[in-house]
PDB file of N, CA and C in Angstrom:
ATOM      1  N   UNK A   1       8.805  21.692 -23.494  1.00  0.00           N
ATOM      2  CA  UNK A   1       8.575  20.603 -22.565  1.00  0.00           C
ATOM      3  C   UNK A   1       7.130  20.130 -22.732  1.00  0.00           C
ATOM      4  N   UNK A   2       6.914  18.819 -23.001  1.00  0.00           N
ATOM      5  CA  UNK A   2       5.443  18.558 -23.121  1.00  0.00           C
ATOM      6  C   UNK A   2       4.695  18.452 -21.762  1.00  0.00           C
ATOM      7  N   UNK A   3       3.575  18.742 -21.812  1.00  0.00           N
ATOM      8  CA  UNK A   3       2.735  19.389 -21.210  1.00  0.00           C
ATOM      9  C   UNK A   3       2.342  18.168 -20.118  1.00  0.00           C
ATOM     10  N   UNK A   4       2.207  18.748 -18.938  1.00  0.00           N
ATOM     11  CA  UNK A   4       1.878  17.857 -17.769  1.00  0.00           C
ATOM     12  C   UNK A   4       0.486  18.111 -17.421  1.00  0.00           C
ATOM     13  N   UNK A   5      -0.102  16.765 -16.913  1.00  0.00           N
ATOM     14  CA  UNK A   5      -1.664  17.193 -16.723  1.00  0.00           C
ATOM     15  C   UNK A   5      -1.767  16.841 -15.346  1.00  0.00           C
ATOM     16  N   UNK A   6      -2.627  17.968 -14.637  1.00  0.00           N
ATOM     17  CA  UNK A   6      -2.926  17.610 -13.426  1.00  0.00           C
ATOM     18  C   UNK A   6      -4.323  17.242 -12.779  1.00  0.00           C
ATOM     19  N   UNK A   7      -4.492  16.400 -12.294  1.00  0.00           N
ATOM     20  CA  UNK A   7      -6.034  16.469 -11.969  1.00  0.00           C
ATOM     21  C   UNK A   7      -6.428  16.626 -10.245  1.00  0.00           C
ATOM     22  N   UNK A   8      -7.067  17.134 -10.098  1.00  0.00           N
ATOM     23  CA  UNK A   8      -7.466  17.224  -9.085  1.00  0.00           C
ATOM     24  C   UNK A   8      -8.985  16.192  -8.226  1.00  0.00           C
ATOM     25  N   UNK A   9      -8.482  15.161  -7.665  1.00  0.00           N
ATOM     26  CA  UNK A   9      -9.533  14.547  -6.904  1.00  0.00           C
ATOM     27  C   UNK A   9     -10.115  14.919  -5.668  1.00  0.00           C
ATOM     28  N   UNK A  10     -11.717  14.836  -5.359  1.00  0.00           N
ATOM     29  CA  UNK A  10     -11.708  14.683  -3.572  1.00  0.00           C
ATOM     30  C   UNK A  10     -11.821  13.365  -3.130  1.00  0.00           C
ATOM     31  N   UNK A  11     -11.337  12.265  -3.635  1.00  0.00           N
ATOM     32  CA  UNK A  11     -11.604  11.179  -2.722  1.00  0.00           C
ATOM     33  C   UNK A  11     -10.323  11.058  -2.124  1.00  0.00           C
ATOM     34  N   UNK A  12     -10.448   9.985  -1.180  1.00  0.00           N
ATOM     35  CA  UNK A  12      -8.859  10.072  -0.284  1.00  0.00           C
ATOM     36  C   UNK A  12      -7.996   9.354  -1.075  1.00  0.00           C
ATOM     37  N   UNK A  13      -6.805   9.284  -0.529  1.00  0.00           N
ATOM     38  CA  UNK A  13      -5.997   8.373  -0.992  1.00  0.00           C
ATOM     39  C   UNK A  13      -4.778   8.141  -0.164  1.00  0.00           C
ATOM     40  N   UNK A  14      -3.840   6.960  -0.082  1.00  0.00           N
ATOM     41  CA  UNK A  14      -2.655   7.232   0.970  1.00  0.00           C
ATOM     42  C   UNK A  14      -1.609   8.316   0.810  1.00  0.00           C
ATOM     43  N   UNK A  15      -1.942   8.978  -0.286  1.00  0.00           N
ATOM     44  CA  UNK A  15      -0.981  10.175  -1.226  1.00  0.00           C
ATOM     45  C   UNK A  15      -1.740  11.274  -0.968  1.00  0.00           C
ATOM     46  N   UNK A  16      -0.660  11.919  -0.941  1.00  0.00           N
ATOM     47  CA  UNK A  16      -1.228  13.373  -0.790  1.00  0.00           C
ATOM     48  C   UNK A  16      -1.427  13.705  -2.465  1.00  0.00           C
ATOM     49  N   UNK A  17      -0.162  13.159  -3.427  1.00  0.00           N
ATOM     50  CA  UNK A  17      -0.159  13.440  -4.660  1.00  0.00           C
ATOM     51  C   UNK A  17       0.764  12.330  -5.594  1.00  0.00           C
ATOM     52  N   UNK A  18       0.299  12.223  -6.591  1.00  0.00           N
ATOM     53  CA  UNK A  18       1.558  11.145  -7.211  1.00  0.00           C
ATOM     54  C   UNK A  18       1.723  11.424  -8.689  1.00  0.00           C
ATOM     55  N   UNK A  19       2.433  11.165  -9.013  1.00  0.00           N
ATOM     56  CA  UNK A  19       2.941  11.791 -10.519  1.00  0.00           C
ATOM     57  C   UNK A  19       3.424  10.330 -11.736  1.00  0.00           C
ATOM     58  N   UNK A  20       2.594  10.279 -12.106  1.00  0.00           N
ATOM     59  CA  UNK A  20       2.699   9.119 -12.977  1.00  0.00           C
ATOM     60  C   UNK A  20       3.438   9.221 -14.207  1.00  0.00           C
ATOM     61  N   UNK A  21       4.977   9.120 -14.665  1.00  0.00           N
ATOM     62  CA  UNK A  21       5.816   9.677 -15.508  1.00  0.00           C
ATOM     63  C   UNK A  21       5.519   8.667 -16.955  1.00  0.00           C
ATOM     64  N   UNK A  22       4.768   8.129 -17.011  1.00  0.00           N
ATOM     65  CA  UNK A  22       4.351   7.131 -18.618  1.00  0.00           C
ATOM     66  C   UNK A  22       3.500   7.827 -18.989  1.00  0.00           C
ATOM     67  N   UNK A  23       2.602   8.781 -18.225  1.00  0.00           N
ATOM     68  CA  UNK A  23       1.212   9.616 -19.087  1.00  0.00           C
ATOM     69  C   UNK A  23       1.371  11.197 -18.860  1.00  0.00           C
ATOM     70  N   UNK A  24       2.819  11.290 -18.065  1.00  0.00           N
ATOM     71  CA  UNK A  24       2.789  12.633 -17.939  1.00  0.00           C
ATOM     72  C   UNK A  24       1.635  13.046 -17.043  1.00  0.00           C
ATOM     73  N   UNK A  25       0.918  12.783 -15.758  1.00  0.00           N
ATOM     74  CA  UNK A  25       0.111  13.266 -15.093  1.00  0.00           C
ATOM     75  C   UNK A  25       0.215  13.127 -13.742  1.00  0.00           C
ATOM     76  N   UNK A  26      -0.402  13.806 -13.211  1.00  0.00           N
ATOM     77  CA  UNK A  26      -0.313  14.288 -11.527  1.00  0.00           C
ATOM     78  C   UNK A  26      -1.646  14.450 -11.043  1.00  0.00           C
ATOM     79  N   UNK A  27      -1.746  13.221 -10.085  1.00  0.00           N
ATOM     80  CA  UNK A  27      -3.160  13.433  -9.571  1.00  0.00           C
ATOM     81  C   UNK A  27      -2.747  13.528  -8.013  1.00  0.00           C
ATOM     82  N   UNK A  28      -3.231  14.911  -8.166  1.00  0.00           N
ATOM     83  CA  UNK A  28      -3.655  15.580  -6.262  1.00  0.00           C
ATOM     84  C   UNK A  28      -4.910  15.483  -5.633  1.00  0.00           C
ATOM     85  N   UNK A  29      -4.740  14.354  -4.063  1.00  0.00           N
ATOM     86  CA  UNK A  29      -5.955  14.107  -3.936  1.00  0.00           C
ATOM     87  C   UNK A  29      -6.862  15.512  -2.635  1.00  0.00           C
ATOM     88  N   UNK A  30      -7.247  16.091  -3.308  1.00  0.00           N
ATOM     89  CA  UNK A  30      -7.563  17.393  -2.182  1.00  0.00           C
ATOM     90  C   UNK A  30      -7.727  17.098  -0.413  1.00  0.00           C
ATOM     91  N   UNK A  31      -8.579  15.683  -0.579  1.00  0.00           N
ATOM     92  CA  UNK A  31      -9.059  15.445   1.220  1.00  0.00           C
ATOM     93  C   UNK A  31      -7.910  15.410   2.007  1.00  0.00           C
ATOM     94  N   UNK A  32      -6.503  15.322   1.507  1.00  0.00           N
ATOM     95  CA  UNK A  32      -5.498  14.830   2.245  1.00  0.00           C
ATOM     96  C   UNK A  32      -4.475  16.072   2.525  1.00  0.00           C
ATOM     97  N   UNK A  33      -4.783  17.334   2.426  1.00  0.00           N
ATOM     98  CA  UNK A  33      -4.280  18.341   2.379  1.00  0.00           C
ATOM     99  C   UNK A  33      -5.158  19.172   3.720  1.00  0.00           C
ATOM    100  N   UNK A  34      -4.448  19.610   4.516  1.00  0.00           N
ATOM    101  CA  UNK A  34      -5.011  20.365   5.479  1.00  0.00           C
ATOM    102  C   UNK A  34      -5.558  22.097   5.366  1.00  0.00           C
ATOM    103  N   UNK A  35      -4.510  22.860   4.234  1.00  0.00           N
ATOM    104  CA  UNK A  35      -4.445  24.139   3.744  1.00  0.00           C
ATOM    105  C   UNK A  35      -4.198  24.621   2.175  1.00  0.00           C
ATOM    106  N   UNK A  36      -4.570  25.595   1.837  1.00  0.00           N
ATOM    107  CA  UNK A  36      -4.189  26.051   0.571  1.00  0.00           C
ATOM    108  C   UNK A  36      -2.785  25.876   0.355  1.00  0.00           C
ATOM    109  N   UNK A  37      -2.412  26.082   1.159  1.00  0.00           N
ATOM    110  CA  UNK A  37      -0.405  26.165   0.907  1.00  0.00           C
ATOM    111  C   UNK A  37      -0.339  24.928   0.903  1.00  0.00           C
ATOM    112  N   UNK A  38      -0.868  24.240   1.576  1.00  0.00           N
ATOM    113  CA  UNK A  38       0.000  22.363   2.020  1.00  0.00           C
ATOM    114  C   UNK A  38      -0.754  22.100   0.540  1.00  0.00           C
ATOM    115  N   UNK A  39      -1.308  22.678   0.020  1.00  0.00           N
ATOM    116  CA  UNK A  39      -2.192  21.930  -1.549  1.00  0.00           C
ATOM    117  C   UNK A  39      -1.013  22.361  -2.805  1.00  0.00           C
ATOM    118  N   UNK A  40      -0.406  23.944  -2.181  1.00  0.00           N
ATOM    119  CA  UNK A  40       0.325  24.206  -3.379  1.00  0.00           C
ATOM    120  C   UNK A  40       1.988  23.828  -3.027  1.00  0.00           C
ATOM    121  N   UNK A  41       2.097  23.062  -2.009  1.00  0.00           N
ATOM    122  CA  UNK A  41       3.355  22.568  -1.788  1.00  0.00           C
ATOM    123  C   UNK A  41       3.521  20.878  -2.531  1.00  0.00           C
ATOM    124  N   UNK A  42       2.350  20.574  -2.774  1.00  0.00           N
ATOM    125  CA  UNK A  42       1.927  19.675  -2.885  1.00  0.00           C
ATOM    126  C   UNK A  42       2.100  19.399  -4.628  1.00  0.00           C
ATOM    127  N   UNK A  43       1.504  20.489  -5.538  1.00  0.00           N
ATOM    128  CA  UNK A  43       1.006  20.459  -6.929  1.00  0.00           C
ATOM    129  C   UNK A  43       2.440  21.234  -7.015  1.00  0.00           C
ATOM    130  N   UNK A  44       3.177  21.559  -6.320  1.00  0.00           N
ATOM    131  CA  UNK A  44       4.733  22.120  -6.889  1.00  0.00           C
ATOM    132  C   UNK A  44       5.803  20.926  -6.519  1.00  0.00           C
ATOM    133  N   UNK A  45       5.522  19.990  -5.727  1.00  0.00           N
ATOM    134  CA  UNK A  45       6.101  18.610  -5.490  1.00  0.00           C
ATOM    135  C   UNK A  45       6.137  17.719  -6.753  1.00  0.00           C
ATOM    136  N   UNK A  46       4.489  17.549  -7.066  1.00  0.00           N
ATOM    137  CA  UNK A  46       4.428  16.466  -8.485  1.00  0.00           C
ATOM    138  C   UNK A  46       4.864  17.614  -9.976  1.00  0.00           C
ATOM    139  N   UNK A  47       5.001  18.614  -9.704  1.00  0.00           N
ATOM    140  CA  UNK A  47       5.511  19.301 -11.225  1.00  0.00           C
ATOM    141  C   UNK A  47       6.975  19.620 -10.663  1.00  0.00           C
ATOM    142  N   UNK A  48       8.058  19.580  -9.737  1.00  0.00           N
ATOM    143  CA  UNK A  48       9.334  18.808  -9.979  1.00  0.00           C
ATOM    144  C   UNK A  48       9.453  17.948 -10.669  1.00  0.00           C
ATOM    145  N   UNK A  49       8.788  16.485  -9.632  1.00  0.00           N
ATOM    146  CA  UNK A  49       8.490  15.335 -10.584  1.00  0.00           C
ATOM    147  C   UNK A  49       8.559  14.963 -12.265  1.00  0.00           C
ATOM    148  N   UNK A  50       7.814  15.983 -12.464  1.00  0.00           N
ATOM    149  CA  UNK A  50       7.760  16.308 -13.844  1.00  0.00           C
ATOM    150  C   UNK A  50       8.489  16.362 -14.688  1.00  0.00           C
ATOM    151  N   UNK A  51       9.226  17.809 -14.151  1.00  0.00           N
ATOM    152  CA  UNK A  51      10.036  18.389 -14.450  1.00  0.00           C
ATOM    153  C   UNK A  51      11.669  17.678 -14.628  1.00  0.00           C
ATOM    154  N   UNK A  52      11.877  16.822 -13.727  1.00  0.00           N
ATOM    155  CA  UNK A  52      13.145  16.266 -13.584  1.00  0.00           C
ATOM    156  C   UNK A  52      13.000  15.031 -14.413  1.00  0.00           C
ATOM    157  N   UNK A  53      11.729  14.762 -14.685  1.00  0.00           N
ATOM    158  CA  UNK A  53      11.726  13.415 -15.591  1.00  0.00           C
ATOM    159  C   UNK A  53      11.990  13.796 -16.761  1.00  0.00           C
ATOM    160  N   UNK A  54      11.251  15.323 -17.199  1.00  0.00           N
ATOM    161  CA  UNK A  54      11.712  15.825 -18.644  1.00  0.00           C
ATOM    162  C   UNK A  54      12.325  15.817 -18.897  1.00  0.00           C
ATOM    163  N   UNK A  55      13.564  16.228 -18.578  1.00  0.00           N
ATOM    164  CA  UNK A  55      14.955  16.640 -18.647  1.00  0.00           C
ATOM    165  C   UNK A  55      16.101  15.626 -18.090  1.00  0.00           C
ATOM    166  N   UNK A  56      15.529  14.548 -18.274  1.00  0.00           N
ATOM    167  CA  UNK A  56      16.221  13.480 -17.611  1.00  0.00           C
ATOM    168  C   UNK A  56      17.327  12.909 -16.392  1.00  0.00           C
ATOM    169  N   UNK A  57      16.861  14.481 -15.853  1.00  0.00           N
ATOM    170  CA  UNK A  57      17.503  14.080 -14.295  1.00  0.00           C
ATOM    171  C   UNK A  57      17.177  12.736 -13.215  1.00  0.00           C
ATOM    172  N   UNK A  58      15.964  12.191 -13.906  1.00  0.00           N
ATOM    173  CA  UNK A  58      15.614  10.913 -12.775  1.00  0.00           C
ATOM    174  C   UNK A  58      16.843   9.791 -13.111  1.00  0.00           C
ATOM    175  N   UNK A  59      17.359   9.852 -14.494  1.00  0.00           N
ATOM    176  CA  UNK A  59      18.178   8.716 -14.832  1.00  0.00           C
ATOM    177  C   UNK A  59      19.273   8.125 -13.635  1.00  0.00           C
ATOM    178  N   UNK A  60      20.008   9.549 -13.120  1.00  0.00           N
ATOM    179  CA  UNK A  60      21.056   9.276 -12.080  1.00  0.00           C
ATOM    180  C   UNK A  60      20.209   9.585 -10.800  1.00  0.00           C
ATOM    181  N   UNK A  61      19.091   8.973 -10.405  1.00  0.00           N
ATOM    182  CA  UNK A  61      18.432   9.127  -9.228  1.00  0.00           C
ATOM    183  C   UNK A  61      17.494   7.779  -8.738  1.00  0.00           C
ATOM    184  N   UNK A  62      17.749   7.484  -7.212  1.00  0.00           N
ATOM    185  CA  UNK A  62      16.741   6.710  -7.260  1.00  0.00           C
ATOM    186  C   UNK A  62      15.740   7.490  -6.561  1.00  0.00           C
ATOM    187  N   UNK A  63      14.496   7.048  -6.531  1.00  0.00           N
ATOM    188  CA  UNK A  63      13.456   7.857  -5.649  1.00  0.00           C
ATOM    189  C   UNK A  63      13.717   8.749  -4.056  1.00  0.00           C
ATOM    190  N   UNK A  64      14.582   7.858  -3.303  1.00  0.00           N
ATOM    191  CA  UNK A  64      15.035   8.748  -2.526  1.00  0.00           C
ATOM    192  C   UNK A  64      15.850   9.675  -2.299  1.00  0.00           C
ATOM    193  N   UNK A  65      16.447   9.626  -3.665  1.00  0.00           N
ATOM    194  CA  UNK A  65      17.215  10.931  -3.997  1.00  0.00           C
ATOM    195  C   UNK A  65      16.517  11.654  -4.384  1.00  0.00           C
ATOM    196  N   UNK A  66      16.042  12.008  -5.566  1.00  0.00           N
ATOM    197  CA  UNK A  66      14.572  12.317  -5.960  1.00  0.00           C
ATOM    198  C   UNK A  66      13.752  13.381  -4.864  1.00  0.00           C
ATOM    199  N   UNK A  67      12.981  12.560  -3.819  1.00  0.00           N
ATOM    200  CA  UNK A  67      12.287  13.004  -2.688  1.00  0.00           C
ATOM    201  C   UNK A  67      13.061  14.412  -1.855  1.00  0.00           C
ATOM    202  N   UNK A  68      14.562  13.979  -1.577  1.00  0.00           N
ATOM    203  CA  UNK A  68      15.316  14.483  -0.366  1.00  0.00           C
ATOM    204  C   UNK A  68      15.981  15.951  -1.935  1.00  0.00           C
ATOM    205  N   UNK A  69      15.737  15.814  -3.195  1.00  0.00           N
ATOM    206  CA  UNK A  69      16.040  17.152  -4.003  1.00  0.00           C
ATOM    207  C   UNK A  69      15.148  17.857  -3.963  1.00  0.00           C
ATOM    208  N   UNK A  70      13.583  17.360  -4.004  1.00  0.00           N
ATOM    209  CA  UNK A  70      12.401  18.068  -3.950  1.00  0.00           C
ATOM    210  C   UNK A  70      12.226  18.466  -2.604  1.00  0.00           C
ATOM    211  N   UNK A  71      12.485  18.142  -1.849  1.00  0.00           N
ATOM    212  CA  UNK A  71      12.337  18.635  -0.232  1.00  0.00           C
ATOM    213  C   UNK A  71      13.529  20.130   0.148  1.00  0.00           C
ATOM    214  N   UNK A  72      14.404  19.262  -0.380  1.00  0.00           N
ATOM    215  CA  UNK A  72      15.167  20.307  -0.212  1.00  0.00           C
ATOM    216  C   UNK A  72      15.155  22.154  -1.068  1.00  0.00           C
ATOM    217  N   UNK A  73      14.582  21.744  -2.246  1.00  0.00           N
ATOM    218  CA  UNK A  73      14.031  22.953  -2.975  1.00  0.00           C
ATOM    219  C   UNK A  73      13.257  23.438  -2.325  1.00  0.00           C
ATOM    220  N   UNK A  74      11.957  22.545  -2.032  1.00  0.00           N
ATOM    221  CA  UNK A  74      11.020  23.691  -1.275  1.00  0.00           C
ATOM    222  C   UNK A  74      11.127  24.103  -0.646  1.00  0.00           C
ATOM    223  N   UNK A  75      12.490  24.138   0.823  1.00  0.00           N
ATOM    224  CA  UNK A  75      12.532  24.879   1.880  1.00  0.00           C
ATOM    225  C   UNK A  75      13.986  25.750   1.462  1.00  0.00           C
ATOM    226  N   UNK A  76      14.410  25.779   0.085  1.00  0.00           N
ATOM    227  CA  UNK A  76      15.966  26.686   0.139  1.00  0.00           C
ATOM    228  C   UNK A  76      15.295  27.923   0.508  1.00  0.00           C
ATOM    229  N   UNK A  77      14.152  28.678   0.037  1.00  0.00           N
ATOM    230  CA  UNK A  77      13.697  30.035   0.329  1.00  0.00           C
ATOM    231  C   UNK A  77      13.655  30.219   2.069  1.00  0.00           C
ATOM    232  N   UNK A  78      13.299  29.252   2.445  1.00  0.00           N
ATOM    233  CA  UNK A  78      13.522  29.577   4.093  1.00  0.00           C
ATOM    234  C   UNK A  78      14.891  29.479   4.711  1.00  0.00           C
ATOM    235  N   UNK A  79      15.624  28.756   4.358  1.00  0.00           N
ATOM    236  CA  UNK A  79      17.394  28.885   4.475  1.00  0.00           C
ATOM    237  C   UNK A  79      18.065  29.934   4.428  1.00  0.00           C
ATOM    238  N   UNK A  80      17.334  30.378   2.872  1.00  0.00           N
ATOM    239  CA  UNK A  80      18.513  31.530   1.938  1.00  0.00           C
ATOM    240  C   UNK A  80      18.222  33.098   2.678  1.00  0.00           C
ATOM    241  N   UNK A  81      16.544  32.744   3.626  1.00  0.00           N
ATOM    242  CA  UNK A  81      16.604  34.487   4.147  1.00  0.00           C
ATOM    243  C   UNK A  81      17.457  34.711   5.432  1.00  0.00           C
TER     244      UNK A  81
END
């Protein structure tokens, strides 16, 4: 899988994070994150992103499908206990 780049900003932004799928990159803007976890819920949000673009799962998706698969991953561990 080619390689995703992430960068990390402190200026604000209306995003917590956004994943730009033409350059392969993910810029997380730190000021907009309240905790370490809300940062790594965050940098595991845009590398789904990623991830589903690699493998061409976005094809049969529109963004709000997209959103409501990534949401739903991050909380199956709290479901499944």
């Amino acid at each position: 899988m080619p390689d995703l780049k992430m960068e990390l900003k402190c200026s604000q932004s209306d995003n917590r994070g956004i994943y730009y799928a033409e350059t392969k990159r993910a810029m997380i803007y730190l000021a907009m994150h309240e905790s370490l976890d809300d940062l790594y819920k965050t940098i595991d949000h845009e590398t789904y992103h990623h991830c589903f673009n690699e493998n061409g799962e976005t094809d049969g998706m529109d963004e709000h499908m997209e959103e409501r698969v990534i949401y739903c991953l991050q909380w199956a561990r709290f479901d499944l206990i």
